[in-house]
Structures are given as structure tokens and as C-alpha cells.
PDB file of N, CA and C in Angstrom:
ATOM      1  N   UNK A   1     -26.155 -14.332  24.109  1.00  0.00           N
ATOM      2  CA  UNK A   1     -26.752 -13.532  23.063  1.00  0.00           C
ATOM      3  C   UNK A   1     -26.283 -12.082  23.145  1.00  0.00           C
ATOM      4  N   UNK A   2     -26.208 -11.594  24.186  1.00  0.00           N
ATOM      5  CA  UNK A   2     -25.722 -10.487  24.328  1.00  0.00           C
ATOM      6  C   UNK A   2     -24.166 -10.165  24.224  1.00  0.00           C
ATOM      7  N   UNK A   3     -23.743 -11.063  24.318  1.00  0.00           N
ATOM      8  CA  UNK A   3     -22.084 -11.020  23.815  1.00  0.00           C
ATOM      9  C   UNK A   3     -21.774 -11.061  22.275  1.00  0.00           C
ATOM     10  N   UNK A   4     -22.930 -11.399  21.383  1.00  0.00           N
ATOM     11  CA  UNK A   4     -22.600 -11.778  20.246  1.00  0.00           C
ATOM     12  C   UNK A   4     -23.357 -10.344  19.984  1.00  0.00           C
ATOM     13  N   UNK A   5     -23.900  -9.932  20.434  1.00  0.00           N
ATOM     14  CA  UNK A   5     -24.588  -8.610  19.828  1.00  0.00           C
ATOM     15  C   UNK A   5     -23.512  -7.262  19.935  1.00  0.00           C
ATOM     16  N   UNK A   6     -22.877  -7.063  21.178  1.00  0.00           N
ATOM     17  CA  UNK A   6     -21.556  -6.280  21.459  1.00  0.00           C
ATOM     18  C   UNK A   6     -20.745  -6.842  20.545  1.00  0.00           C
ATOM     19  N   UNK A   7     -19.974  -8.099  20.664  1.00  0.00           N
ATOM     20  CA  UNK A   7     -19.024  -8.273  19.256  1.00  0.00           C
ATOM     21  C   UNK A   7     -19.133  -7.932  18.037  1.00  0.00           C
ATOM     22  N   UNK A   8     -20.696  -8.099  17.493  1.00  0.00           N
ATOM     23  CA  UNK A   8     -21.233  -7.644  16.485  1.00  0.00           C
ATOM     24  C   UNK A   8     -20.923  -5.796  16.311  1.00  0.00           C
ATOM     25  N   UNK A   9     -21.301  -5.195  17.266  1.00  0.00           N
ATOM     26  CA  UNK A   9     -21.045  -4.226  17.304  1.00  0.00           C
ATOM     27  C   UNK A   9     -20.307  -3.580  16.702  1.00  0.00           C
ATOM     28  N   UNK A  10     -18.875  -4.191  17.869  1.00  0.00           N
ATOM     29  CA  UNK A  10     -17.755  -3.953  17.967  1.00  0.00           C
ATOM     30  C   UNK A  10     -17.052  -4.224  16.941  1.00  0.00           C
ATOM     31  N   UNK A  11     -17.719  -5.009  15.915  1.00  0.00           N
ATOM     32  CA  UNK A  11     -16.928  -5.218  14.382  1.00  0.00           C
ATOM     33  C   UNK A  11     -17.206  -4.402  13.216  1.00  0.00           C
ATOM     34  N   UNK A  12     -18.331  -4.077  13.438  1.00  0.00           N
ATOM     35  CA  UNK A  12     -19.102  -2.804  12.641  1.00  0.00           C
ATOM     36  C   UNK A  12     -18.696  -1.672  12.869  1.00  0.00           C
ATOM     37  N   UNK A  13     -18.243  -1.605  13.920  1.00  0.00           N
ATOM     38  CA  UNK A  13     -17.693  -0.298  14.531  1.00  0.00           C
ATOM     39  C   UNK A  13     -16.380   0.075  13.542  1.00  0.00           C
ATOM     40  N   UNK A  14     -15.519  -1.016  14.420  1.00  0.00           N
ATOM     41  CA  UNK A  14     -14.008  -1.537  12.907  1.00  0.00           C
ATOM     42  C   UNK A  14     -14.228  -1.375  11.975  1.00  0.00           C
ATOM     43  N   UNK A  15     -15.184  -1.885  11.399  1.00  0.00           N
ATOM     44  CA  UNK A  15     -15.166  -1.735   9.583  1.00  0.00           C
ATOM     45  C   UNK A  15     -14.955  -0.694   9.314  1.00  0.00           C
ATOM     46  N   UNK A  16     -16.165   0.149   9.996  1.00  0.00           N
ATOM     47  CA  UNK A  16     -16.809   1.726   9.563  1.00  0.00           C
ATOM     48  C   UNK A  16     -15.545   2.676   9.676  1.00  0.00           C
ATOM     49  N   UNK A  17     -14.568   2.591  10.525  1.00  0.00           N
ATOM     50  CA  UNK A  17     -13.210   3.023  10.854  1.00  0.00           C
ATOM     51  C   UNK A  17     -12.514   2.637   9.952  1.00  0.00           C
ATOM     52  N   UNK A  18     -12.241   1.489   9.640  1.00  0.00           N
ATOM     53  CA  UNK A  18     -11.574   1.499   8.331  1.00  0.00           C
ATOM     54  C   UNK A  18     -11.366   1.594   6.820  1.00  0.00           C
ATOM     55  N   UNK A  19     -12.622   1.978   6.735  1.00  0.00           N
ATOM     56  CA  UNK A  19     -13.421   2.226   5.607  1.00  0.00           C
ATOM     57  C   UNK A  19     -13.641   3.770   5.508  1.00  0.00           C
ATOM     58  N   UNK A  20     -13.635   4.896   6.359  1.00  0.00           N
ATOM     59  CA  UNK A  20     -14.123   5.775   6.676  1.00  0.00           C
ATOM     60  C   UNK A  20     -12.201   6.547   6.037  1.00  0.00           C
ATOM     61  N   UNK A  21     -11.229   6.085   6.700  1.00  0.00           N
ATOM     62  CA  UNK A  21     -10.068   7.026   6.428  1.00  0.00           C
ATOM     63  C   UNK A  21      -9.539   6.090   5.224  1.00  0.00           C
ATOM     64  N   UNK A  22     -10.281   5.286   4.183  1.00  0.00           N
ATOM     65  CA  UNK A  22      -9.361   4.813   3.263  1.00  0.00           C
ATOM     66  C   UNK A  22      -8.430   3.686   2.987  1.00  0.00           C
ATOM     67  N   UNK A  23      -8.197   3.053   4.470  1.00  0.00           N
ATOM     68  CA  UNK A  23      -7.173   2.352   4.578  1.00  0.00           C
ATOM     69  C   UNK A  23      -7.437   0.885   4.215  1.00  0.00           C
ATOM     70  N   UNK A  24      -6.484   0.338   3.641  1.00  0.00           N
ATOM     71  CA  UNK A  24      -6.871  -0.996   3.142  1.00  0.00           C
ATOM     72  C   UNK A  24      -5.656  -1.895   3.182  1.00  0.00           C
ATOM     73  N   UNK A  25      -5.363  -3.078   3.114  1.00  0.00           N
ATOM     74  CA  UNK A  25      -4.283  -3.917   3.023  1.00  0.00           C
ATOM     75  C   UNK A  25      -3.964  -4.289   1.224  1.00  0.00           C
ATOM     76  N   UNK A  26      -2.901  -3.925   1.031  1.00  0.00           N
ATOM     77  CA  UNK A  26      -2.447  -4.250  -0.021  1.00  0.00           C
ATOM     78  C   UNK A  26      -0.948  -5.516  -0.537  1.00  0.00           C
ATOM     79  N   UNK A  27      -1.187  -6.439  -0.752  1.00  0.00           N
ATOM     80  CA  UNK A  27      -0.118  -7.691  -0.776  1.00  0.00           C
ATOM     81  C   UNK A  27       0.174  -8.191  -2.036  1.00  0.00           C
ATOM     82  N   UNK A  28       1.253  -8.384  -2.640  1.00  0.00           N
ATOM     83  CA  UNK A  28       1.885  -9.256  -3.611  1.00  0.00           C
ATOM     84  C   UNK A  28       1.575  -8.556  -4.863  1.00  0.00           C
ATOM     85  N   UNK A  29       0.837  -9.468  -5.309  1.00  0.00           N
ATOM     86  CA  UNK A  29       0.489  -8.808  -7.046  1.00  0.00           C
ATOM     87  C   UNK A  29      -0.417  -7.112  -6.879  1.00  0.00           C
ATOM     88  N   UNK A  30      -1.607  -7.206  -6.162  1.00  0.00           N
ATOM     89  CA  UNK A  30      -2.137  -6.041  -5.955  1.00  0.00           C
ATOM     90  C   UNK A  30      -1.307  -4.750  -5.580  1.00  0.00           C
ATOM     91  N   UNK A  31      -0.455  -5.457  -4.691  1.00  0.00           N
ATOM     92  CA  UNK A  31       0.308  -3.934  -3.952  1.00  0.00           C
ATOM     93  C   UNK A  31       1.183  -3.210  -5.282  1.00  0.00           C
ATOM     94  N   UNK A  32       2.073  -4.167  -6.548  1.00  0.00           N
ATOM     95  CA  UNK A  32       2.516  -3.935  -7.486  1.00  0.00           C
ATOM     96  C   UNK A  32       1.263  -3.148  -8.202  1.00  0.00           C
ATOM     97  N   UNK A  33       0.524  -3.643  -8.592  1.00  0.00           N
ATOM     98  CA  UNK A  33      -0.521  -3.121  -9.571  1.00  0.00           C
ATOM     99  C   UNK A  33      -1.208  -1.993  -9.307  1.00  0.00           C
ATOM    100  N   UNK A  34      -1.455  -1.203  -8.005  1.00  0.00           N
ATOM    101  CA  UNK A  34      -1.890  -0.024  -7.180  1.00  0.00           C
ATOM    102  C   UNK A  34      -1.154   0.724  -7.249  1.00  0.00           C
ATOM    103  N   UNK A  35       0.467  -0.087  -6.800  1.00  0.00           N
ATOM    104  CA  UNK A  35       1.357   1.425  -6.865  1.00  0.00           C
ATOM    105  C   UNK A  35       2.130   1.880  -8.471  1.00  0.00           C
ATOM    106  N   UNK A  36       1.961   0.868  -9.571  1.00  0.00           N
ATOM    107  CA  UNK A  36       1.732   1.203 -11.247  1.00  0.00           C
ATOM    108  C   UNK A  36       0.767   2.245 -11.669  1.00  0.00           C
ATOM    109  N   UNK A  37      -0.218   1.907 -11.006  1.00  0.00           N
ATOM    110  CA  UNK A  37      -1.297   2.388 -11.040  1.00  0.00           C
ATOM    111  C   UNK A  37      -1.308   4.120 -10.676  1.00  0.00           C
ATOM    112  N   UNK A  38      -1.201   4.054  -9.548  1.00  0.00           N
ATOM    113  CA  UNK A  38      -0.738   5.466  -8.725  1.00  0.00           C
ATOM    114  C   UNK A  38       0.265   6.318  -9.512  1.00  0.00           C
ATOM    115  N   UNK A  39       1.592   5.614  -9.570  1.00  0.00           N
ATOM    116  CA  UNK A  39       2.826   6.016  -9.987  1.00  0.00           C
ATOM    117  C   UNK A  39       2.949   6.972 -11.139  1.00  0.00           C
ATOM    118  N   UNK A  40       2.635   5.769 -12.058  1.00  0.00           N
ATOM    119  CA  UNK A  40       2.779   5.858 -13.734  1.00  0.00           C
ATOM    120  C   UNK A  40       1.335   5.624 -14.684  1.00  0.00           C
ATOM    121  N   UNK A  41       0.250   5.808 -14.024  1.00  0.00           N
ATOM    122  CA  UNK A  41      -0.882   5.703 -14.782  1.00  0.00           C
ATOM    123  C   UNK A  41      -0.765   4.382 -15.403  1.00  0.00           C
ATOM    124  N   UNK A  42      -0.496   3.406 -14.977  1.00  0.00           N
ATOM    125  CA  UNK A  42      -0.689   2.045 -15.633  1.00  0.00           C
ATOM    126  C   UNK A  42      -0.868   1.201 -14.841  1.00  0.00           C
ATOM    127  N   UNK A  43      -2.063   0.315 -15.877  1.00  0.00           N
ATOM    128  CA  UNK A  43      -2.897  -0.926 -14.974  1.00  0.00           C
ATOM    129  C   UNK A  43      -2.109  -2.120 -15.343  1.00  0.00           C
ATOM    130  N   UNK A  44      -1.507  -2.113 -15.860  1.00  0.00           N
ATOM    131  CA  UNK A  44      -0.287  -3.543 -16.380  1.00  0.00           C
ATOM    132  C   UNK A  44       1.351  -3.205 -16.140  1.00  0.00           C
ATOM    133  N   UNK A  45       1.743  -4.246 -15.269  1.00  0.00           N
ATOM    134  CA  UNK A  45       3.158  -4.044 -14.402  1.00  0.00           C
ATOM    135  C   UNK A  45       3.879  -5.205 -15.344  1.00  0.00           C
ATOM    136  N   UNK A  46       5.014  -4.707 -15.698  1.00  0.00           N
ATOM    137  CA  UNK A  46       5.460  -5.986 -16.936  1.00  0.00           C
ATOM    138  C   UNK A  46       6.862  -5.614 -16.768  1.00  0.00           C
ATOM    139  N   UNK A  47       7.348  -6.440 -16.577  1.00  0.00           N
ATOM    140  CA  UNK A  47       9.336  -6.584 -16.612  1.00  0.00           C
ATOM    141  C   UNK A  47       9.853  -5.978 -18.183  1.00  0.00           C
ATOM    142  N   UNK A  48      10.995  -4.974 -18.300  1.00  0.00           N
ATOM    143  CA  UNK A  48      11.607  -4.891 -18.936  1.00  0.00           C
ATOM    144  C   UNK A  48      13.083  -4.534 -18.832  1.00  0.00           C
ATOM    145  N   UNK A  49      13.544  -5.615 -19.836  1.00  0.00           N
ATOM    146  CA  UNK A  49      15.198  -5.916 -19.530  1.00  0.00           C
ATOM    147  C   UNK A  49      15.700  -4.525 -19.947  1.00  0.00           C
ATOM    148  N   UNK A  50      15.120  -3.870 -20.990  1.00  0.00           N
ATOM    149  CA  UNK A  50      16.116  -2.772 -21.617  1.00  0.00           C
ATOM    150  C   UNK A  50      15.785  -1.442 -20.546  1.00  0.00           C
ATOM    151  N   UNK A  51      15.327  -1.448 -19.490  1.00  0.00           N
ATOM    152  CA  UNK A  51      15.440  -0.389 -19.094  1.00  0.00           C
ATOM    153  C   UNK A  51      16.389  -0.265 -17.722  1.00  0.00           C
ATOM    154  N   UNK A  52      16.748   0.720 -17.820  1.00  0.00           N
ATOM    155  CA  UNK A  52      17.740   0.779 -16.357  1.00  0.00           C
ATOM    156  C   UNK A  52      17.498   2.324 -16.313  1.00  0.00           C
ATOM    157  N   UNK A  53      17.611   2.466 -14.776  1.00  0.00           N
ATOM    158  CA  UNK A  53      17.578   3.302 -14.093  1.00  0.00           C
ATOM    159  C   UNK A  53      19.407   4.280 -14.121  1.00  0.00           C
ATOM    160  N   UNK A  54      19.251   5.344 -14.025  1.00  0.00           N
ATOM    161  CA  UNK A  54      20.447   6.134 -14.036  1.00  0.00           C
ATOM    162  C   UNK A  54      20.943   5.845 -12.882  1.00  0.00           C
ATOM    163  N   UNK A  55      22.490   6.013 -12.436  1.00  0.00           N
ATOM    164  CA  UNK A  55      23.036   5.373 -11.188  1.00  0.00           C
ATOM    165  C   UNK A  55      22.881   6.862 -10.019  1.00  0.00           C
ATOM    166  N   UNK A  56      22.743   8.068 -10.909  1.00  0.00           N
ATOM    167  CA  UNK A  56      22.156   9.103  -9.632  1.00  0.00           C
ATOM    168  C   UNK A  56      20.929   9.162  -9.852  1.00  0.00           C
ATOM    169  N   UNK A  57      19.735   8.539 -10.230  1.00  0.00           N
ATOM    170  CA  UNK A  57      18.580   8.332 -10.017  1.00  0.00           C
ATOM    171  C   UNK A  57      18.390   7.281  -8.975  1.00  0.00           C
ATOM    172  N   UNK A  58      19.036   6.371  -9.139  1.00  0.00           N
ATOM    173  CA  UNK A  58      19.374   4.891  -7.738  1.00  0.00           C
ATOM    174  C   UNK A  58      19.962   5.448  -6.734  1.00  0.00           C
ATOM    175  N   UNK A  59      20.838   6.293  -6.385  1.00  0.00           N
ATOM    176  CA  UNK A  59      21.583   6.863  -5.694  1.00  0.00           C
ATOM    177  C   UNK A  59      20.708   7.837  -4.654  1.00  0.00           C
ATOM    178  N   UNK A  60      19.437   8.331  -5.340  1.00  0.00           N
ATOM    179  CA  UNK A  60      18.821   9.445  -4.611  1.00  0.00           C
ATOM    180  C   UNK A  60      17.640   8.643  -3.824  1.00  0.00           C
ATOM    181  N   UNK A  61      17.597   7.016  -4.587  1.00  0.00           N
ATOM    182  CA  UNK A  61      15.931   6.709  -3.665  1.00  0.00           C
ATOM    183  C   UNK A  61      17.053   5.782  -2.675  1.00  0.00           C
ATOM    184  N   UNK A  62      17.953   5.367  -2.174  1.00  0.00           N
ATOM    185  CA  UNK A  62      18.780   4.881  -1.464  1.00  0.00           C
ATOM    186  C   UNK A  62      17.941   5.165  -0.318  1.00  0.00           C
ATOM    187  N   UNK A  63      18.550   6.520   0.679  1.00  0.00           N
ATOM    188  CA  UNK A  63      18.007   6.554   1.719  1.00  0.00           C
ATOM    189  C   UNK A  63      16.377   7.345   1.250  1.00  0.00           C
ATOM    190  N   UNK A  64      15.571   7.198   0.857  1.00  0.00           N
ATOM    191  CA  UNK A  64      14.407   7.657   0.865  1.00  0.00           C
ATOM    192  C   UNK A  64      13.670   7.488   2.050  1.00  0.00           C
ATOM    193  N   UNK A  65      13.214   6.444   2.398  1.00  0.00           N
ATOM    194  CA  UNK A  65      12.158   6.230   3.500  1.00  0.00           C
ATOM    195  C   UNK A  65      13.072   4.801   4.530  1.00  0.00           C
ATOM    196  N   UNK A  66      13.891   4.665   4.451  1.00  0.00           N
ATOM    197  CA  UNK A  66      15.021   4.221   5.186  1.00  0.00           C
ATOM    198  C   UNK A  66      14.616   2.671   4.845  1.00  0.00           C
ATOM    199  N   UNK A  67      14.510   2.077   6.144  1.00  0.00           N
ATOM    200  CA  UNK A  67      14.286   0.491   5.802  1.00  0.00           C
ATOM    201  C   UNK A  67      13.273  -0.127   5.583  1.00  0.00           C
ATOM    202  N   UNK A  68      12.144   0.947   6.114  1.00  0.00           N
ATOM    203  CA  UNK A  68      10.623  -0.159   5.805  1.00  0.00           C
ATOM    204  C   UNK A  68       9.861   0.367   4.127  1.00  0.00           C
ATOM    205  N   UNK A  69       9.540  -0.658   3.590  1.00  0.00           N
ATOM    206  CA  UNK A  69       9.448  -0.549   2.637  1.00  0.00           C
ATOM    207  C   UNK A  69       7.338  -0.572   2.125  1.00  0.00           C
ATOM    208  N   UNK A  70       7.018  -0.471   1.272  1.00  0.00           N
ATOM    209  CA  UNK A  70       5.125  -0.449   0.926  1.00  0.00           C
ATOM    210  C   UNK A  70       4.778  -1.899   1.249  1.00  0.00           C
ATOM    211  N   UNK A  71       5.524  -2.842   1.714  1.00  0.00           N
ATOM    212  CA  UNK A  71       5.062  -4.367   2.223  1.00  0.00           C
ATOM    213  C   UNK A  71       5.063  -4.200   3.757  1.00  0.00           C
ATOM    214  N   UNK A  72       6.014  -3.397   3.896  1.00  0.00           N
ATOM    215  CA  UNK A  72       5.714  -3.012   6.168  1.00  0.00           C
ATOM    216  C   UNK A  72       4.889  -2.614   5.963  1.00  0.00           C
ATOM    217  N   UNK A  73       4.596  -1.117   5.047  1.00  0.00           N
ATOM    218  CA  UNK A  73       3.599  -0.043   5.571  1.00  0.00           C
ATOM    219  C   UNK A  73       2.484  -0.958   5.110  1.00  0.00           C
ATOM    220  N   UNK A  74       1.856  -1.404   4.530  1.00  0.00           N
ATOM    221  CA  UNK A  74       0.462  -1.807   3.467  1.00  0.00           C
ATOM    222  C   UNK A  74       0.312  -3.578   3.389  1.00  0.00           C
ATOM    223  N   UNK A  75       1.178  -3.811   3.692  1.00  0.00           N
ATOM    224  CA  UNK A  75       0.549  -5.499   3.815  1.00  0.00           C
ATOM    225  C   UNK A  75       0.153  -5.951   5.169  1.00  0.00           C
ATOM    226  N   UNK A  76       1.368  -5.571   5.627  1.00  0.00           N
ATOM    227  CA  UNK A  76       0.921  -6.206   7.362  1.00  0.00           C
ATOM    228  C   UNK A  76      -0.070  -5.247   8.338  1.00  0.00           C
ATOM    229  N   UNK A  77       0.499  -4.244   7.585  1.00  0.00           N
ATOM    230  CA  UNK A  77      -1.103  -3.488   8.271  1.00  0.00           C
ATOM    231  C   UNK A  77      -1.751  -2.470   7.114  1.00  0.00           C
ATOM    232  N   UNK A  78      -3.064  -2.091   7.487  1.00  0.00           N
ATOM    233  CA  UNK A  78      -3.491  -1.273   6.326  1.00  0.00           C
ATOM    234  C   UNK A  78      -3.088   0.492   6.243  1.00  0.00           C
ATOM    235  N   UNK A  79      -3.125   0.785   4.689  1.00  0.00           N
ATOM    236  CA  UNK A  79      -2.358   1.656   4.605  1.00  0.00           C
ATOM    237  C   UNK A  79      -3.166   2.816   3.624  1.00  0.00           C
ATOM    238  N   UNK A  80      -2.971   3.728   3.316  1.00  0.00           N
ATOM    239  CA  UNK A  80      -4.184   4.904   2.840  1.00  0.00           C
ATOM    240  C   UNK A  80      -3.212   4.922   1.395  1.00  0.00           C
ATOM    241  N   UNK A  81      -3.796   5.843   0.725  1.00  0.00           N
ATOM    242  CA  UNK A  81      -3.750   6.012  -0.850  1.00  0.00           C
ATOM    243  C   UNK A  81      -2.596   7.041  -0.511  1.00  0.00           C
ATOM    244  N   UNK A  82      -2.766   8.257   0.195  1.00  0.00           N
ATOM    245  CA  UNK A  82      -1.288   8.817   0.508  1.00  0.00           C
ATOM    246  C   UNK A  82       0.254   7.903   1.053  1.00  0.00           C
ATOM    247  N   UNK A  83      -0.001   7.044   2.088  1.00  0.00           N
ATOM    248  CA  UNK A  83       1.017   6.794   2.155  1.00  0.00           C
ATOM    249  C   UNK A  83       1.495   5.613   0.819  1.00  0.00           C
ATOM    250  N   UNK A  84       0.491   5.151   0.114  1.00  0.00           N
ATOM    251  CA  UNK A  84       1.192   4.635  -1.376  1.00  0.00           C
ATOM    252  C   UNK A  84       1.876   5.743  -2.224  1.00  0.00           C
ATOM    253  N   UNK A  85       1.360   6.732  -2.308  1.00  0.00           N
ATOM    254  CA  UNK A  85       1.786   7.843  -2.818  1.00  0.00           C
ATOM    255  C   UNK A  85       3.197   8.179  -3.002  1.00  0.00           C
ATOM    256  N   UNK A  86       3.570   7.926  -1.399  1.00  0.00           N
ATOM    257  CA  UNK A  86       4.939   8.454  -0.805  1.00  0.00           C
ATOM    258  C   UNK A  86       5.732   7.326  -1.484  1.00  0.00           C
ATOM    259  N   UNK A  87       5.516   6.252  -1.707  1.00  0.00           N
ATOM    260  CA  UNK A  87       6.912   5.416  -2.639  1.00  0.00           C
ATOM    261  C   UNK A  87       6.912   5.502  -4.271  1.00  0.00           C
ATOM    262  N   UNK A  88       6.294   6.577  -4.620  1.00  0.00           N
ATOM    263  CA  UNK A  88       6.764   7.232  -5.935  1.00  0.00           C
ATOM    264  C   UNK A  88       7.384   7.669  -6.470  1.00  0.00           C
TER     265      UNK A  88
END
């Protein structure tokens, strides 16, 4: 009984920590729809063929944040509203 009361604890404790600086896990469709959201003020993420990006607009997010991408930072572990920010 007393082990389940410390675990108990000890999970409440966690929550309150992660809940407290913001941080949350974001995956697949959501992580798209948060960072639309963030980005460009839009709650609907929708493919369009006619748009392309300028080749020195592609050219400048190249090395941006090197290899890990908002699925390292925010899926596999949780991640704050600033560091979504940063892949804007």
C-alpha cells in the first residue's frame, strides 16, 4: 500500500512538471495542424500543387536546425510552444 501511494505520488509529481512548463507530445496529423496553426494562422493543412517555394527560399531553410527535425524534438519527447515556434 505504501508503494502504490509513493508511485502515486511520484506520478502527480510528473504530471504537474509537465504541465507546469507547457510541454506536450505532438505526432502525425496534430504535429502538422499546431505547427499551421502557429505558423500561418490556419486550422486546416491542405496540399497544394500550384505552389512552390522559391529555390533561395529552399536554399536558406537547408541548414536551419541541421538534422533533427519537429518529429525528434515533439513526438518522441515532449516539446513547448517555443520550440514549435523555431520551425517557422
Amino acid at each position: 500500500m505504501k508503494l502504490f501511494l509513493v508511485l502515486a505520488i511520484v506520478v502527480v509529481f510528473a504530471w504537474s512538471s509537465e504541465a507546469q512548463n507547457g510541454a506536450s507530445y505532438y505526432c502525425g496529423r496534430r504535429l502538422a495542424e499546431v505547427l499551421a496553426t502557429l505558423c500561418w494562422g490556419s486550422e486546416e493543412v491542405k496540399r497544394d500543387a500550384g505552389w512552390w517555394m522559391s529555390p533561395d527560399a529552399a536554399h536558406s531553410l537547408s541548414g536551419a536546425r541541421g538534422k533533427r527535425g519537429p518529429v525528434d524534438e515533439c513526438c518522441y519527447k515532449p516539446c513547448t510552444v517555443d520550440e514549435l515556434l523555431s520551425y517557422c
